[in-house]
PDB file of N, CA and C in Angstrom:
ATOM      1  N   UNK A   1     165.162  57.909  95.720  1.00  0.00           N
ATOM      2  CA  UNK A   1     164.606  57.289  94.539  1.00  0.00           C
ATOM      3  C   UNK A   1     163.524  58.200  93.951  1.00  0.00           C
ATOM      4  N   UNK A   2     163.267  58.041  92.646  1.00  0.00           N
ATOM      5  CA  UNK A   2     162.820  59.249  91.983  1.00  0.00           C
ATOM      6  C   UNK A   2     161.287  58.779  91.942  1.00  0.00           C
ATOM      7  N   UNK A   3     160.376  59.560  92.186  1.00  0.00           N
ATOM      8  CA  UNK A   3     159.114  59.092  92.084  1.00  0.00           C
ATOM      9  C   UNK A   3     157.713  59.939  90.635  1.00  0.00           C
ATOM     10  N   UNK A   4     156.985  59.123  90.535  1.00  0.00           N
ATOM     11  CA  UNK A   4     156.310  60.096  89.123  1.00  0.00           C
ATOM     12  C   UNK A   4     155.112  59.802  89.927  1.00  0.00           C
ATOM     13  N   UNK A   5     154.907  61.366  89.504  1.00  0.00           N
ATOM     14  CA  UNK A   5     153.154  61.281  89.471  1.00  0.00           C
ATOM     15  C   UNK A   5     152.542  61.677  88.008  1.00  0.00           C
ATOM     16  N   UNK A   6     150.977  61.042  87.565  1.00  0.00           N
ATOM     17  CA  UNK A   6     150.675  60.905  86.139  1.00  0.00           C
ATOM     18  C   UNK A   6     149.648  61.053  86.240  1.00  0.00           C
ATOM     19  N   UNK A   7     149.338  61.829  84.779  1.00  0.00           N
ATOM     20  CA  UNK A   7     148.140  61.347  84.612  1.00  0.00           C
ATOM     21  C   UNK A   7     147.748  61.002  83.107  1.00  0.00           C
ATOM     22  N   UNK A   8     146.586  59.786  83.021  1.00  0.00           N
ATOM     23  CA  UNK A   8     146.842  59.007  81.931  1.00  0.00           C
ATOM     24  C   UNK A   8     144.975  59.375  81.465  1.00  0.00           C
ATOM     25  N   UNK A   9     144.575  59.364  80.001  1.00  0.00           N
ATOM     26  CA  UNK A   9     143.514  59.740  79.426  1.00  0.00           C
ATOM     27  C   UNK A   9     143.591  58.596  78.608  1.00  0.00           C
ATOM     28  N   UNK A  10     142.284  58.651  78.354  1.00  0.00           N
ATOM     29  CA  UNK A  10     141.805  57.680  77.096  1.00  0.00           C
ATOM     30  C   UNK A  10     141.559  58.383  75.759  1.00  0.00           C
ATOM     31  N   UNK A  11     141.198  58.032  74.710  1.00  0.00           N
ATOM     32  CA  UNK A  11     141.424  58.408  73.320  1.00  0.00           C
ATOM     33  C   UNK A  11     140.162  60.064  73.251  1.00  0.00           C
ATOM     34  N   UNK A  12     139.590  59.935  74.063  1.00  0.00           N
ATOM     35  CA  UNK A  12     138.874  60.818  74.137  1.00  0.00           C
ATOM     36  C   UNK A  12     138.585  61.938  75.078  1.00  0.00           C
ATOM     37  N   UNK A  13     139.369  61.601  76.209  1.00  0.00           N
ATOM     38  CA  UNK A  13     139.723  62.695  77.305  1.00  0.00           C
ATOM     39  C   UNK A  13     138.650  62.166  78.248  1.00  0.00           C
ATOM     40  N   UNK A  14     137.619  61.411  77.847  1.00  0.00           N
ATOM     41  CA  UNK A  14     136.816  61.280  79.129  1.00  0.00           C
ATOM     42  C   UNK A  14     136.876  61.072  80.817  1.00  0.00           C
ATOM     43  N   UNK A  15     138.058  59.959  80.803  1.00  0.00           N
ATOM     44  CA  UNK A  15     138.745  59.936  82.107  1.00  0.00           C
ATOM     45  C   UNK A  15     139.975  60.621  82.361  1.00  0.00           C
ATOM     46  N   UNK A  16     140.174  60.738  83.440  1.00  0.00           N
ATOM     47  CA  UNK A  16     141.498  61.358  83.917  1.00  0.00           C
ATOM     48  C   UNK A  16     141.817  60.535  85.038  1.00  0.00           C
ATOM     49  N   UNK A  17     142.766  59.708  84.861  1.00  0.00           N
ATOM     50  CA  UNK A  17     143.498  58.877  86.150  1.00  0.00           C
ATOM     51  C   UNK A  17     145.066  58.771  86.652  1.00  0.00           C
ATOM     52  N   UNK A  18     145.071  59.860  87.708  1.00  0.00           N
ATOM     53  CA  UNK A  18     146.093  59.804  88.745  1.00  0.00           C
ATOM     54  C   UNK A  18     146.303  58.758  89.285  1.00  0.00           C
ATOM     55  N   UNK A  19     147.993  58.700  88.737  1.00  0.00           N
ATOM     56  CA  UNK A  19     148.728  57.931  89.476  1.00  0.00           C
ATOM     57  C   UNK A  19     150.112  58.061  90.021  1.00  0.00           C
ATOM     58  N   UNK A  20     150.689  57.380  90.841  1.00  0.00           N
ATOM     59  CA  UNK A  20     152.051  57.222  91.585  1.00  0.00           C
ATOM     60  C   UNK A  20     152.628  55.804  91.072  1.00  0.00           C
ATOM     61  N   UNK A  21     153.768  56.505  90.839  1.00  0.00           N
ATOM     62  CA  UNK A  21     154.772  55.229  90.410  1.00  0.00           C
ATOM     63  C   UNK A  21     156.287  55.638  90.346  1.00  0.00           C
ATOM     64  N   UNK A  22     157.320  54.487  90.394  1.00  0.00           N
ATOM     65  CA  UNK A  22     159.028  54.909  90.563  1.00  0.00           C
ATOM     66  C   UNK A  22     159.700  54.342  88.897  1.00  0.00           C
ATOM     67  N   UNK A  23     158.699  53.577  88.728  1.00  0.00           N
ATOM     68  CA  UNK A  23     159.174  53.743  86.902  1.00  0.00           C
ATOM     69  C   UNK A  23     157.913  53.680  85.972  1.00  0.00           C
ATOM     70  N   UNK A  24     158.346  55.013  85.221  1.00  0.00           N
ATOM     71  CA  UNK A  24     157.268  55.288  84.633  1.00  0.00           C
ATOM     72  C   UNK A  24     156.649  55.097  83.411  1.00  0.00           C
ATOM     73  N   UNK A  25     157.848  54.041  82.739  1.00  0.00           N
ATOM     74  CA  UNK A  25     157.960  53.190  81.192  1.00  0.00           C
ATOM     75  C   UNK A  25     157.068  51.924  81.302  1.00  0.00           C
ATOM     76  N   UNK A  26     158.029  51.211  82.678  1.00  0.00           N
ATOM     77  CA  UNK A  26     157.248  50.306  83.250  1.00  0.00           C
ATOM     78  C   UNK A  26     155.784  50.475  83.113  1.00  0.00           C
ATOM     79  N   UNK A  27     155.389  50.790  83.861  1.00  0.00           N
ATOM     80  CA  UNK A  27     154.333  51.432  84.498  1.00  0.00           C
ATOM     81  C   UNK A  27     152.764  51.830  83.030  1.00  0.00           C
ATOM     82  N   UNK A  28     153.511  52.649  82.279  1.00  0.00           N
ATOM     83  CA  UNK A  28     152.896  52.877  80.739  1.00  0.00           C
ATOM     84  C   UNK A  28     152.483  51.301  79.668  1.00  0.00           C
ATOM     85  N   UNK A  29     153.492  50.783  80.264  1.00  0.00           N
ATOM     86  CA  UNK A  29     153.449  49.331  79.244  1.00  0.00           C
ATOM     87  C   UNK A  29     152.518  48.666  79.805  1.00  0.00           C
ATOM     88  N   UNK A  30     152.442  48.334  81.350  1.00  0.00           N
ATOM     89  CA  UNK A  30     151.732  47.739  82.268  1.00  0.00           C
ATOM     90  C   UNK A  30     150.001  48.180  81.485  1.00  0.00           C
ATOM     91  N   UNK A  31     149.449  49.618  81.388  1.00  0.00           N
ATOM     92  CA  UNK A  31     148.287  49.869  80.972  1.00  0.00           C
ATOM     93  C   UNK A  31     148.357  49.597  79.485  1.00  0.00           C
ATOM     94  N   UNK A  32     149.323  48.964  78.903  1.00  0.00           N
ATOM     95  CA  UNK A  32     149.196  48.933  77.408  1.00  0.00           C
ATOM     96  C   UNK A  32     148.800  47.275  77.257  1.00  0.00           C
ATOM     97  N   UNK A  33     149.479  46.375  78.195  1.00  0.00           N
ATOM     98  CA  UNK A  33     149.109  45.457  78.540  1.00  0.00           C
ATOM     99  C   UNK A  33     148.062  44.723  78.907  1.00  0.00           C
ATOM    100  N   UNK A  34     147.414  46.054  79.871  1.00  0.00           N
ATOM    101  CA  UNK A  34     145.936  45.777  80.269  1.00  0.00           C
ATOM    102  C   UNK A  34     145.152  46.635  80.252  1.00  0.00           C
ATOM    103  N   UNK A  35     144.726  46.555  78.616  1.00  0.00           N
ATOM    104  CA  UNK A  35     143.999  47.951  78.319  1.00  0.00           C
ATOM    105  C   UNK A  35     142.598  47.971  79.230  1.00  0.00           C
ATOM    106  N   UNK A  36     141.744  46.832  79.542  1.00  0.00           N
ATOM    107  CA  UNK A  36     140.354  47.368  80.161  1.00  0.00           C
ATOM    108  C   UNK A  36     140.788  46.688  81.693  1.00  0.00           C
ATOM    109  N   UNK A  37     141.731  47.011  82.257  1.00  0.00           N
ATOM    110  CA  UNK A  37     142.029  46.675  83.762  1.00  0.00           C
ATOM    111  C   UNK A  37     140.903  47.752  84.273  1.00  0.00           C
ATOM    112  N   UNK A  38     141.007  49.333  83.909  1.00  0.00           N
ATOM    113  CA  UNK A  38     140.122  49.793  84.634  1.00  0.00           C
ATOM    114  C   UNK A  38     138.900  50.577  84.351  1.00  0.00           C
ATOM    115  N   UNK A  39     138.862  50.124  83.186  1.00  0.00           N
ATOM    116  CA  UNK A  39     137.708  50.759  82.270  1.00  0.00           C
ATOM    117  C   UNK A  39     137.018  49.983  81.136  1.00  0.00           C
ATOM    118  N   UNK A  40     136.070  49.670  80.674  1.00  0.00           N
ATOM    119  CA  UNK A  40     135.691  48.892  79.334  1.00  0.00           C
ATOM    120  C   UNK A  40     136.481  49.285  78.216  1.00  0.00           C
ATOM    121  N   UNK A  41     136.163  48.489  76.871  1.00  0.00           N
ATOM    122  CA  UNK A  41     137.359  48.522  75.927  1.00  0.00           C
ATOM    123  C   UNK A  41     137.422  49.919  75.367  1.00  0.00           C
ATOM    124  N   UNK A  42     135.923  50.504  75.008  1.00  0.00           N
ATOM    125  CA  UNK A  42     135.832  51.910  74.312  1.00  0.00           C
ATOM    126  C   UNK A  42     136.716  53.017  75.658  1.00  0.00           C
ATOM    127  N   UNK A  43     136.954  52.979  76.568  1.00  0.00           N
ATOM    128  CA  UNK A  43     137.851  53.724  77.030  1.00  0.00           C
ATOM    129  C   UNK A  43     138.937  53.458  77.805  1.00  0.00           C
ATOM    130  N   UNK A  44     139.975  53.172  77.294  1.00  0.00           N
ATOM    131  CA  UNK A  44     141.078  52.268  77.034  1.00  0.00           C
ATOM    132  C   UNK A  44     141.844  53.544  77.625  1.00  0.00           C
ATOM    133  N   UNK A  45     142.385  53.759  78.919  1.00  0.00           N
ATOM    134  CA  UNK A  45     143.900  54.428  79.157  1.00  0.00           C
ATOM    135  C   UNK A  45     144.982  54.218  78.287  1.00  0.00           C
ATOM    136  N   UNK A  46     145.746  55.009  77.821  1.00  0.00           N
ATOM    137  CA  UNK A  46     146.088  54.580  77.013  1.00  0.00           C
ATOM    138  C   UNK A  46     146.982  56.219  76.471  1.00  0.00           C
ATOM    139  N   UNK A  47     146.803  57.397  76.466  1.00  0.00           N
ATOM    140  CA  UNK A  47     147.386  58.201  76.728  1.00  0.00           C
ATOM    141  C   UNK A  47     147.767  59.124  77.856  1.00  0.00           C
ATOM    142  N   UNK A  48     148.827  59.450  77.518  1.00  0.00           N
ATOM    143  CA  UNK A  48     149.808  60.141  78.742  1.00  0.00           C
ATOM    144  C   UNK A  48     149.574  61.394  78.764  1.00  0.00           C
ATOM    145  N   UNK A  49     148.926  62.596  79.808  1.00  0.00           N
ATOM    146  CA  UNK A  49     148.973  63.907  79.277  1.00  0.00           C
ATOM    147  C   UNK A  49     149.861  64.567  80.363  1.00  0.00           C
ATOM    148  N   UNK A  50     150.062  64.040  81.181  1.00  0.00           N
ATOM    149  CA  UNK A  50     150.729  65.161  82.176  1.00  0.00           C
ATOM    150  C   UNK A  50     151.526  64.178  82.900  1.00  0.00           C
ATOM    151  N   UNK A  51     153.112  64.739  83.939  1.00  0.00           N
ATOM    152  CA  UNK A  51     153.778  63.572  84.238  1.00  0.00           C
ATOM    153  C   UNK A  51     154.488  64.602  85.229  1.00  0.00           C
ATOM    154  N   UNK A  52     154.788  64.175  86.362  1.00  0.00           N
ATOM    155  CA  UNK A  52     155.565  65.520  87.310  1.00  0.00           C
ATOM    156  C   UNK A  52     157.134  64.094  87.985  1.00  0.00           C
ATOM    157  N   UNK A  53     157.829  64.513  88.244  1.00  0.00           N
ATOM    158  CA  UNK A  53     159.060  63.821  88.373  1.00  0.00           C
ATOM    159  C   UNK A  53     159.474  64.593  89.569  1.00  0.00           C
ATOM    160  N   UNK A  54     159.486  63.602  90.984  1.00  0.00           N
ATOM    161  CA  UNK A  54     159.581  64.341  92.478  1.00  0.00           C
ATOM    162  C   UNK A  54     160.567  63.328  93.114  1.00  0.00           C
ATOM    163  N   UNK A  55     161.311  63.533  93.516  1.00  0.00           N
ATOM    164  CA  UNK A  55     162.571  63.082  94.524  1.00  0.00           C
ATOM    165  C   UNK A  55     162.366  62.190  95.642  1.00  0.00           C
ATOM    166  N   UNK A  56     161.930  62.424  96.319  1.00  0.00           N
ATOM    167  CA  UNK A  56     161.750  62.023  97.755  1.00  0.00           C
ATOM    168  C   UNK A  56     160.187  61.290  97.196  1.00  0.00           C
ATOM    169  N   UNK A  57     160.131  60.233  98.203  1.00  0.00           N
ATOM    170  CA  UNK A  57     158.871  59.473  98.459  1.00  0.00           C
ATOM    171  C   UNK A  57     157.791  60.635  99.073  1.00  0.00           C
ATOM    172  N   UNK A  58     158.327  60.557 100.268  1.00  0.00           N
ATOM    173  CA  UNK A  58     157.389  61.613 101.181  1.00  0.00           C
ATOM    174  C   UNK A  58     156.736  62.786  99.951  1.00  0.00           C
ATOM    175  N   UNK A  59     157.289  63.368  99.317  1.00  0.00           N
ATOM    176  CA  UNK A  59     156.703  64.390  98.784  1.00  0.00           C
ATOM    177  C   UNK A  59     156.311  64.118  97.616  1.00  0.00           C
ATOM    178  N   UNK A  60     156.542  62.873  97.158  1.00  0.00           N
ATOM    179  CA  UNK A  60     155.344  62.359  95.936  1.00  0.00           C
ATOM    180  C   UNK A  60     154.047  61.925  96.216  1.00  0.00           C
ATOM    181  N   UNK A  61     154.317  60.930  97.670  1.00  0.00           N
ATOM    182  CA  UNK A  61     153.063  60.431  98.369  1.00  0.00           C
ATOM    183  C   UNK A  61     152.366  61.498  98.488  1.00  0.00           C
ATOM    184  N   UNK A  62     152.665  62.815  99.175  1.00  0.00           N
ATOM    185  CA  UNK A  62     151.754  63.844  99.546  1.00  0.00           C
ATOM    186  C   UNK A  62     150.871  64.690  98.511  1.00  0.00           C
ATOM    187  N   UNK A  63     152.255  65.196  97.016  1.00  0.00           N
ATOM    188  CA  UNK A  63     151.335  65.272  95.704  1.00  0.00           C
ATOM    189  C   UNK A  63     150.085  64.439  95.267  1.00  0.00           C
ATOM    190  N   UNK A  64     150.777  63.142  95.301  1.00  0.00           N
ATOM    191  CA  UNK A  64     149.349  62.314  94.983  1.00  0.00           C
ATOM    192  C   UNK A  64     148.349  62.485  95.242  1.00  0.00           C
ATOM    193  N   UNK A  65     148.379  62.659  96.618  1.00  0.00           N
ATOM    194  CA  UNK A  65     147.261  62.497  97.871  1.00  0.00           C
ATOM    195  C   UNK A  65     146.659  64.178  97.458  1.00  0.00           C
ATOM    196  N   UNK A  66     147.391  65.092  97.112  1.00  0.00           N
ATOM    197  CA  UNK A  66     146.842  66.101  96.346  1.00  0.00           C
ATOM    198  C   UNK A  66     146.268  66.359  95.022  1.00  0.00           C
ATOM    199  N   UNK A  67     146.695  65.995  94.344  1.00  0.00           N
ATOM    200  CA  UNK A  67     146.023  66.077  92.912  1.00  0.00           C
ATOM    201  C   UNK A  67     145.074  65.138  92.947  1.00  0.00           C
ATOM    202  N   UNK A  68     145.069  63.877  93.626  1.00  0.00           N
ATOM    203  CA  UNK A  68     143.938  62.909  93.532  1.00  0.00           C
ATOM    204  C   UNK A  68     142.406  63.681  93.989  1.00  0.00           C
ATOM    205  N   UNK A  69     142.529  64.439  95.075  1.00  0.00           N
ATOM    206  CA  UNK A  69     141.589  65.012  94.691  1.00  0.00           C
ATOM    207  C   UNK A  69     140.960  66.118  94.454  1.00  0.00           C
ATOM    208  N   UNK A  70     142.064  66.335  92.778  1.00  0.00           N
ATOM    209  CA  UNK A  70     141.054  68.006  92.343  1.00  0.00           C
ATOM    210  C   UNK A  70     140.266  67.525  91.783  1.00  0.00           C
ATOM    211  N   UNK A  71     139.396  68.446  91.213  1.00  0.00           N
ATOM    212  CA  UNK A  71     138.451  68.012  90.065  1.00  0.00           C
ATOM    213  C   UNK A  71     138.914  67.895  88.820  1.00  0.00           C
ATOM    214  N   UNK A  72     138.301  67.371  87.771  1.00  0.00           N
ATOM    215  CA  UNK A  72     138.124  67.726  86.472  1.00  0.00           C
ATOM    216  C   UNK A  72     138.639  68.748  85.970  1.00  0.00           C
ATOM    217  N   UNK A  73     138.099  69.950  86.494  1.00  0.00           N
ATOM    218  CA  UNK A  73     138.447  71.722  86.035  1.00  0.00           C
ATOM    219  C   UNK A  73     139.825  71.794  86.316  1.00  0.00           C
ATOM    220  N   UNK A  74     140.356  70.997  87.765  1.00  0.00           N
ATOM    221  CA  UNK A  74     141.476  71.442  88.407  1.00  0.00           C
ATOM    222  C   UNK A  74     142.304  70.903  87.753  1.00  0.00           C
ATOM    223  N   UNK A  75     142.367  69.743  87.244  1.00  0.00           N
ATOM    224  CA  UNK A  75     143.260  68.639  86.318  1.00  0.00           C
ATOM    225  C   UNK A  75     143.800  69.097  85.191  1.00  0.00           C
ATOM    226  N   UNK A  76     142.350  69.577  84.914  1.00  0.00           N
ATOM    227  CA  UNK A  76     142.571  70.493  83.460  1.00  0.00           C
ATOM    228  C   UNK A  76     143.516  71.854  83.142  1.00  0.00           C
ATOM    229  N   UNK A  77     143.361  72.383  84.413  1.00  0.00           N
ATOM    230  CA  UNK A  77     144.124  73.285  84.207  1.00  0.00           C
ATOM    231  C   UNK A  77     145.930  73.303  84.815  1.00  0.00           C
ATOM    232  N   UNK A  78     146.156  71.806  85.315  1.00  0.00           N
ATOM    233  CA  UNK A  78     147.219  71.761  85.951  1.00  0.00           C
ATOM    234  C   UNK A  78     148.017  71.192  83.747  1.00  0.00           C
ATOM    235  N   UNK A  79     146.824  70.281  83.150  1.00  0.00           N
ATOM    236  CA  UNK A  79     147.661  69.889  82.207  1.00  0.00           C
ATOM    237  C   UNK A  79     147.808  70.694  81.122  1.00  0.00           C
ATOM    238  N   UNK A  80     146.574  71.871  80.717  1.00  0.00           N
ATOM    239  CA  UNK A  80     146.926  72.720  79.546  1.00  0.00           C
ATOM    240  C   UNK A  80     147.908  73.524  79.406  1.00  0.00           C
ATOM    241  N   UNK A  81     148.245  73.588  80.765  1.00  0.00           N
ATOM    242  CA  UNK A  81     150.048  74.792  80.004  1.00  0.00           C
ATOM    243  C   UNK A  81     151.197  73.792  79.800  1.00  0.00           C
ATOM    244  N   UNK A  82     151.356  72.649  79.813  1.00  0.00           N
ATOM    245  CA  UNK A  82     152.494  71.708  79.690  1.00  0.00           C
ATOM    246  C   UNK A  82     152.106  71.242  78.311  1.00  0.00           C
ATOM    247  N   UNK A  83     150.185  71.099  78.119  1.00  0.00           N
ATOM    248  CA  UNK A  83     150.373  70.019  76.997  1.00  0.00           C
ATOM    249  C   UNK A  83     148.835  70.302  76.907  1.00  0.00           C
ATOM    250  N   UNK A  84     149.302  71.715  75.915  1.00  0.00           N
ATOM    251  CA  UNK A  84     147.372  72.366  75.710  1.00  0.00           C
ATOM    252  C   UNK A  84     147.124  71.307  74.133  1.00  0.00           C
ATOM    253  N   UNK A  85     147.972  70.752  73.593  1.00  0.00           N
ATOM    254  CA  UNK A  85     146.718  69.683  72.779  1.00  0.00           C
ATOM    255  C   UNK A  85     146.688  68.454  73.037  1.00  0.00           C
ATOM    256  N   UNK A  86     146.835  67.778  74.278  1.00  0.00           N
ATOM    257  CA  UNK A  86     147.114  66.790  74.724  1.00  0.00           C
ATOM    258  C   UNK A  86     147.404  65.473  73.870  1.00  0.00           C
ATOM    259  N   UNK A  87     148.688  65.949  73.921  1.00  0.00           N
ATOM    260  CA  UNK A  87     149.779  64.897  72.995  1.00  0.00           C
ATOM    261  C   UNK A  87     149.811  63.572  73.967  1.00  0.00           C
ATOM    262  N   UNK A  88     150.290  62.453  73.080  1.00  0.00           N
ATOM    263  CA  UNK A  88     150.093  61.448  73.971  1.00  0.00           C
ATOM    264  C   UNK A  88     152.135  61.715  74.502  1.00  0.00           C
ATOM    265  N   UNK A  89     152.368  61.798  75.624  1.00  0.00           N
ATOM    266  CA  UNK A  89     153.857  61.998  76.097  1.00  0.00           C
ATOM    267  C   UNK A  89     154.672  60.943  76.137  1.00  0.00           C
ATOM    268  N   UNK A  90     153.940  59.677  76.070  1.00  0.00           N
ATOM    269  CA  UNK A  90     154.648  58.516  75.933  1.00  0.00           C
ATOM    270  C   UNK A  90     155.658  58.414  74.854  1.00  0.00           C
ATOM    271  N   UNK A  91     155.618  59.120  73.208  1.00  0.00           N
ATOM    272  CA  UNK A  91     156.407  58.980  72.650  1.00  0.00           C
ATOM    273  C   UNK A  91     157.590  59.719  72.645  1.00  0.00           C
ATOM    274  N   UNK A  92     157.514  60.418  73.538  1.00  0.00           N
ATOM    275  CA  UNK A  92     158.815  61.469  73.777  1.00  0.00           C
ATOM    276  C   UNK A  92     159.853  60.712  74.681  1.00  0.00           C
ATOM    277  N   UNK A  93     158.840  60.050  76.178  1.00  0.00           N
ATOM    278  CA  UNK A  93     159.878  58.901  76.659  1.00  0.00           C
ATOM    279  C   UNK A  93     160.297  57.973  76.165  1.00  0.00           C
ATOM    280  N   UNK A  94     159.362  57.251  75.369  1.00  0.00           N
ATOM    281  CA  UNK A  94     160.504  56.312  74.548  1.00  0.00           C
ATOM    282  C   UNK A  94     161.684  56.432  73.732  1.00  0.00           C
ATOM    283  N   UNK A  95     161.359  57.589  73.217  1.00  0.00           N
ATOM    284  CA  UNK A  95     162.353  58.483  72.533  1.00  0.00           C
ATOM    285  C   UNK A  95     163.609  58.679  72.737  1.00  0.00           C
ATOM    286  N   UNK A  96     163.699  59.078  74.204  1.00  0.00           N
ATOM    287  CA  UNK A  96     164.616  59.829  75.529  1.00  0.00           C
ATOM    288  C   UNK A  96     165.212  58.211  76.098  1.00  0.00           C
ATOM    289  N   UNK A  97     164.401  57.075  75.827  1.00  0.00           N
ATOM    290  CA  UNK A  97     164.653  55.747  76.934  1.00  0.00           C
ATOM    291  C   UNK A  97     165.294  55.405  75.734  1.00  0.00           C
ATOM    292  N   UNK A  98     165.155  55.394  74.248  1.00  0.00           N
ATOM    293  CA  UNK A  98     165.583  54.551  73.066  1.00  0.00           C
ATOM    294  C   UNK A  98     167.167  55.034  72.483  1.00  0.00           C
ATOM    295  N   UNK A  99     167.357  56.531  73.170  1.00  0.00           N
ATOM    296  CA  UNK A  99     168.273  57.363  72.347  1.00  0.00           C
ATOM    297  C   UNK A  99     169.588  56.524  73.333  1.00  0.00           C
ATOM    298  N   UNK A 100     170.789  56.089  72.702  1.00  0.00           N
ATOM    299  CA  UNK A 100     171.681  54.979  73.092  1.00  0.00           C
ATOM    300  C   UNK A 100     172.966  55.526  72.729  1.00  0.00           C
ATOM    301  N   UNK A 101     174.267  55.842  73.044  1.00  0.00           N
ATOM    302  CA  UNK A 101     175.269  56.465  72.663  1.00  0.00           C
ATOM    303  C   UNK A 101     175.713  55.380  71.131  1.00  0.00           C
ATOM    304  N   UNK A 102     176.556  56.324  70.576  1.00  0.00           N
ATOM    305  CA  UNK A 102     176.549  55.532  69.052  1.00  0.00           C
ATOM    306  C   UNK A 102     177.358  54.670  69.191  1.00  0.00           C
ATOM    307  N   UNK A 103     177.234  53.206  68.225  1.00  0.00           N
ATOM    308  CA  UNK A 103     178.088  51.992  68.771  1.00  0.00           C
ATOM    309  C   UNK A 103     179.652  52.748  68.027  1.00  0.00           C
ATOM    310  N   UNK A 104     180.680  52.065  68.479  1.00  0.00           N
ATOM    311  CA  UNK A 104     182.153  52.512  67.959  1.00  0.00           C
ATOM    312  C   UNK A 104     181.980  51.827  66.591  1.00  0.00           C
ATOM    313  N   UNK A 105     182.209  52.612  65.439  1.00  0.00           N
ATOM    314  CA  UNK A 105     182.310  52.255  64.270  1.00  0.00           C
ATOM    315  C   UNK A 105     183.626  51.552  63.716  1.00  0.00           C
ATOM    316  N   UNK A 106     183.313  51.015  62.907  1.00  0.00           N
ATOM    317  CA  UNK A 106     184.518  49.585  62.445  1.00  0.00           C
ATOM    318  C   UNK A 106     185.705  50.650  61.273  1.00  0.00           C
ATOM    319  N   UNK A 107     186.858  50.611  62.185  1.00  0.00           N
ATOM    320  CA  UNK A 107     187.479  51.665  61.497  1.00  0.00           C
ATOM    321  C   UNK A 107     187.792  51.521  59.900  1.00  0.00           C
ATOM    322  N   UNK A 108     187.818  52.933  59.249  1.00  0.00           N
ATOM    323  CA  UNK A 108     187.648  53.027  57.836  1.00  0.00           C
ATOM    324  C   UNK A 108     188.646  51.962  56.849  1.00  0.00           C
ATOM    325  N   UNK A 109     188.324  51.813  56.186  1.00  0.00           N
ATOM    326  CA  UNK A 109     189.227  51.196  55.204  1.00  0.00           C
ATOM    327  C   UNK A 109     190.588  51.863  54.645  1.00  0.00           C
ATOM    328  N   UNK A 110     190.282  52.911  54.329  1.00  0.00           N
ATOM    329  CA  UNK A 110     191.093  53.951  54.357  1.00  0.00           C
ATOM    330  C   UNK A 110     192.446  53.974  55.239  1.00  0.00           C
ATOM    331  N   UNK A 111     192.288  54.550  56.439  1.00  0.00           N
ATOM    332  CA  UNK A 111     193.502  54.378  57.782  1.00  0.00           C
ATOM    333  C   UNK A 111     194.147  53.700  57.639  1.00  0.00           C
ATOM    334  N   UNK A 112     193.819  51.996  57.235  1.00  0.00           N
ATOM    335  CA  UNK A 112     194.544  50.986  57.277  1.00  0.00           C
ATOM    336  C   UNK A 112     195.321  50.658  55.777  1.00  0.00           C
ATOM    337  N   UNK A 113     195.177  52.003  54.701  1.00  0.00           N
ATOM    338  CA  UNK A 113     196.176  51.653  53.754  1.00  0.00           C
ATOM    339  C   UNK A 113     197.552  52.267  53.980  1.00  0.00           C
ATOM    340  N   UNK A 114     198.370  51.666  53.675  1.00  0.00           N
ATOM    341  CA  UNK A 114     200.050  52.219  53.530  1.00  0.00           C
ATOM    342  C   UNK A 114     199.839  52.895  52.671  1.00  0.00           C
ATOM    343  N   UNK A 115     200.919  54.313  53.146  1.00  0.00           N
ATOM    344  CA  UNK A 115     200.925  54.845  51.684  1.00  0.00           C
ATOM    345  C   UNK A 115     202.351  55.288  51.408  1.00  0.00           C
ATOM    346  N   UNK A 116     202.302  54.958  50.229  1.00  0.00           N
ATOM    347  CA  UNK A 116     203.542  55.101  49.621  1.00  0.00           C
ATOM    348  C   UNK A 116     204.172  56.295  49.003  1.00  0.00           C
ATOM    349  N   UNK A 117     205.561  56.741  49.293  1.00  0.00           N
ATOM    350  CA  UNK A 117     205.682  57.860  48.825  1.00  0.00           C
ATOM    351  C   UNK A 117     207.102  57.792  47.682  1.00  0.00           C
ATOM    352  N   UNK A 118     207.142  58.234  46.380  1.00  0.00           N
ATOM    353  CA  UNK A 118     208.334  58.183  45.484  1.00  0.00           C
ATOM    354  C   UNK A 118     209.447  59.576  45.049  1.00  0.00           C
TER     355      UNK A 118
END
């Protein structure tokens, strides 16, 4: 089962909060839901800057348990080469979760005329 590790900023970069999770839409809505679960309202989690996608439990648990504790500097520099203006990434997954194969279209009007030949 596929596991994510994240990390999520507020409108201003002030926090940086690592996390572990196995769905990561879920998971995004959940803090959209409860914007001051872990912070007052002015710093609202709420953007996505960095997101790593790892296989195995064991070796997500152990990332975690690693990145949880770099610093600031270290964070920073794990997210500026993926996402040096820190875009919020959430709209790219929805994007990727929204994109749906095209429904079968209602055949033309056309096809279904006889045609006649003299």
């Amino acid at each position: 089962m596929k596991r994510f590790i994240y990390i999520i900023t507020d409108r201003n970069r002030n926090n940086l909060h690592v996390g572990l999770c196995s769905d990561l839409l879920k998971t995004l809505d959940f803090y959209r839901q409860m914007p001051t679960l872990f912070f007052d309202s002015a710093q609202q989690l709420n953007r996505l800057v960095y997101f790593e996608e790892i296989n195995t439990e064991e070796q997500a648990m152990e990332r975690f348990k690693t990145v949880s504790t770099y610093t600031r500097p270290q964070k920073e520099k794990m997210i500026r080469p993926v996402n040096p203006d820190w875009v919020d990434l959430t709209i790219g997954l929805n994007f990727e979760n929204g994109v749906r194969p095209r429904p079968q279209l209602r055949p033309s009007i056309s096809s279904s005329r006889k045609v006649f030949t003299f």
